[in-house]
Protein backbone atom coordinates (compact mmCIF):
# COMPACT_ATOMS: atom_id res chain seq x y z
CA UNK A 1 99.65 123.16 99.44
CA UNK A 2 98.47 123.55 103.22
CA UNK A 3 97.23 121.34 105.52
CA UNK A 4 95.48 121.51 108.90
CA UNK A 5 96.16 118.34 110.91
CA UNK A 6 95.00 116.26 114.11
CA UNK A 7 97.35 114.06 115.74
CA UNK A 8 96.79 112.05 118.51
CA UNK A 9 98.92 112.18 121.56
CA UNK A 10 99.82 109.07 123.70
CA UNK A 11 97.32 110.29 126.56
CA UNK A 12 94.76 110.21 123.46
CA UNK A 13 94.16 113.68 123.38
CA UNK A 14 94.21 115.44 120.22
CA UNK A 15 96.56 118.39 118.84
CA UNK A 16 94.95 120.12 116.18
CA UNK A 17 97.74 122.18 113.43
CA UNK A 18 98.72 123.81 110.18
CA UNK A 19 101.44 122.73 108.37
CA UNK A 20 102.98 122.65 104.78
CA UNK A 21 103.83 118.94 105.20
CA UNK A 22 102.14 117.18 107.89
CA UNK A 23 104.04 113.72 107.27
CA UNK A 24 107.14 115.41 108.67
CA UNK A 25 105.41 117.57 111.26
CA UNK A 26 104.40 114.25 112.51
CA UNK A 27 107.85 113.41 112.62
CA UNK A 28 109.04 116.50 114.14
CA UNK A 29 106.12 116.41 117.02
CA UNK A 30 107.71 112.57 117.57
CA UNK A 31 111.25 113.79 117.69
CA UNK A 32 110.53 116.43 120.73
CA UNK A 33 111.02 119.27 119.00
CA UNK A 34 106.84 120.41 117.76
CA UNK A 35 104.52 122.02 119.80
CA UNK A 36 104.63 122.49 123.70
CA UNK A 37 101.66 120.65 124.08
CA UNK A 38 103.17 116.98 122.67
CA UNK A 39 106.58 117.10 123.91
CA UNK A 40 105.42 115.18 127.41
CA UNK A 41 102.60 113.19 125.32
CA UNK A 42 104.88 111.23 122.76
CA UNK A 43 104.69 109.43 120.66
CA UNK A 44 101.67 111.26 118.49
CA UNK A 45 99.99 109.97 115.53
CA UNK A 46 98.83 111.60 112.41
CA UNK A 47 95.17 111.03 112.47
CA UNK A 48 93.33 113.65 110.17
CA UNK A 49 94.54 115.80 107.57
CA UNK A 50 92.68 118.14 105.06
CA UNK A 51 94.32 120.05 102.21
CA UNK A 52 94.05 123.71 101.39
CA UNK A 53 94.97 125.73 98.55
CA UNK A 54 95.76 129.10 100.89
CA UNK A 55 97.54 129.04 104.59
CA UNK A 56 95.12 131.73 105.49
CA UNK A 57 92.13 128.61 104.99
CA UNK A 58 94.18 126.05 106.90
CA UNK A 59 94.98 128.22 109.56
CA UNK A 60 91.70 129.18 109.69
CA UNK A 61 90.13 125.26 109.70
CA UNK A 62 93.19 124.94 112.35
CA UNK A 63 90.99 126.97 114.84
CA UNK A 64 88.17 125.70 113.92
CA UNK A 65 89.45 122.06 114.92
CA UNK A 66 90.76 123.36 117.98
CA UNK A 67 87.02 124.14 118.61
CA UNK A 68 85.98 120.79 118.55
CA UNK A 69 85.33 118.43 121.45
CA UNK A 70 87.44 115.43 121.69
CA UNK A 71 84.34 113.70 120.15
CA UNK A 72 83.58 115.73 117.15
CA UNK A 73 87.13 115.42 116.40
CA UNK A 74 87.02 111.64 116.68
CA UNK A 75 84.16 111.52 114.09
CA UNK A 76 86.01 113.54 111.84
CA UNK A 77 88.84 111.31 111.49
CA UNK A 78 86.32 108.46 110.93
CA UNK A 79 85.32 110.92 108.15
CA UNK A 80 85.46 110.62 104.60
CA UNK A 81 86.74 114.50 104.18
CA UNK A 82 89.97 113.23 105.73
CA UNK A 83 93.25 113.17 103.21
CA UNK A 84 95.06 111.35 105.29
CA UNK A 85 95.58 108.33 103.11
CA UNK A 86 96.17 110.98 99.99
CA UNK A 87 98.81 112.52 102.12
CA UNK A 88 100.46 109.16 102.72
CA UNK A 89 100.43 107.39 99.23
CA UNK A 90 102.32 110.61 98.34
CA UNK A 91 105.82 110.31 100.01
């Protein structure tokens, strides 16, 4: 499976990515060694996660979150399209 992910950073902006596992990409953005962007903004959260049967559709939803304004993406996480919980009840 894929996923494209939000997480939110401790200055409660959002990171939008693709990963294979988001649970430990979570972990990996809260060790220091993820993205550029959330090694000064730690910790981060997993907030919103959708699955995808094909990396070239999560990458693709990736961008399209990136997109988003810091609103929209707040919404979305309220939303009921989000697999977070799914994602979590599975480790």
């Amino acid at each position: 499976m894929h996923y494209a992910y939000m997480i939110r950073c401790a200055d409660n902006t959002i990171y939008s990515g693709y990963s294979t596992d988001p649970i430990h990409r979570e972990q990996v953005h809260n060790s220091g060694k993820g993205a550029k962007y959330t090694r000064n903004r730690l910790p981060v959260e997993l907030i919103y996660v959708e699955i995808f049967e094909s990396k070239s559709d999560a990458m693709k939803r990736e961008w399209a979150l990136k997109q988003l304004t810091h609103s929209q993406k707040e919404e979305l996480a309220k939303s009921e399209i989000n697999c977070i919980a799914q994602i979590r009840n599975n480790i």
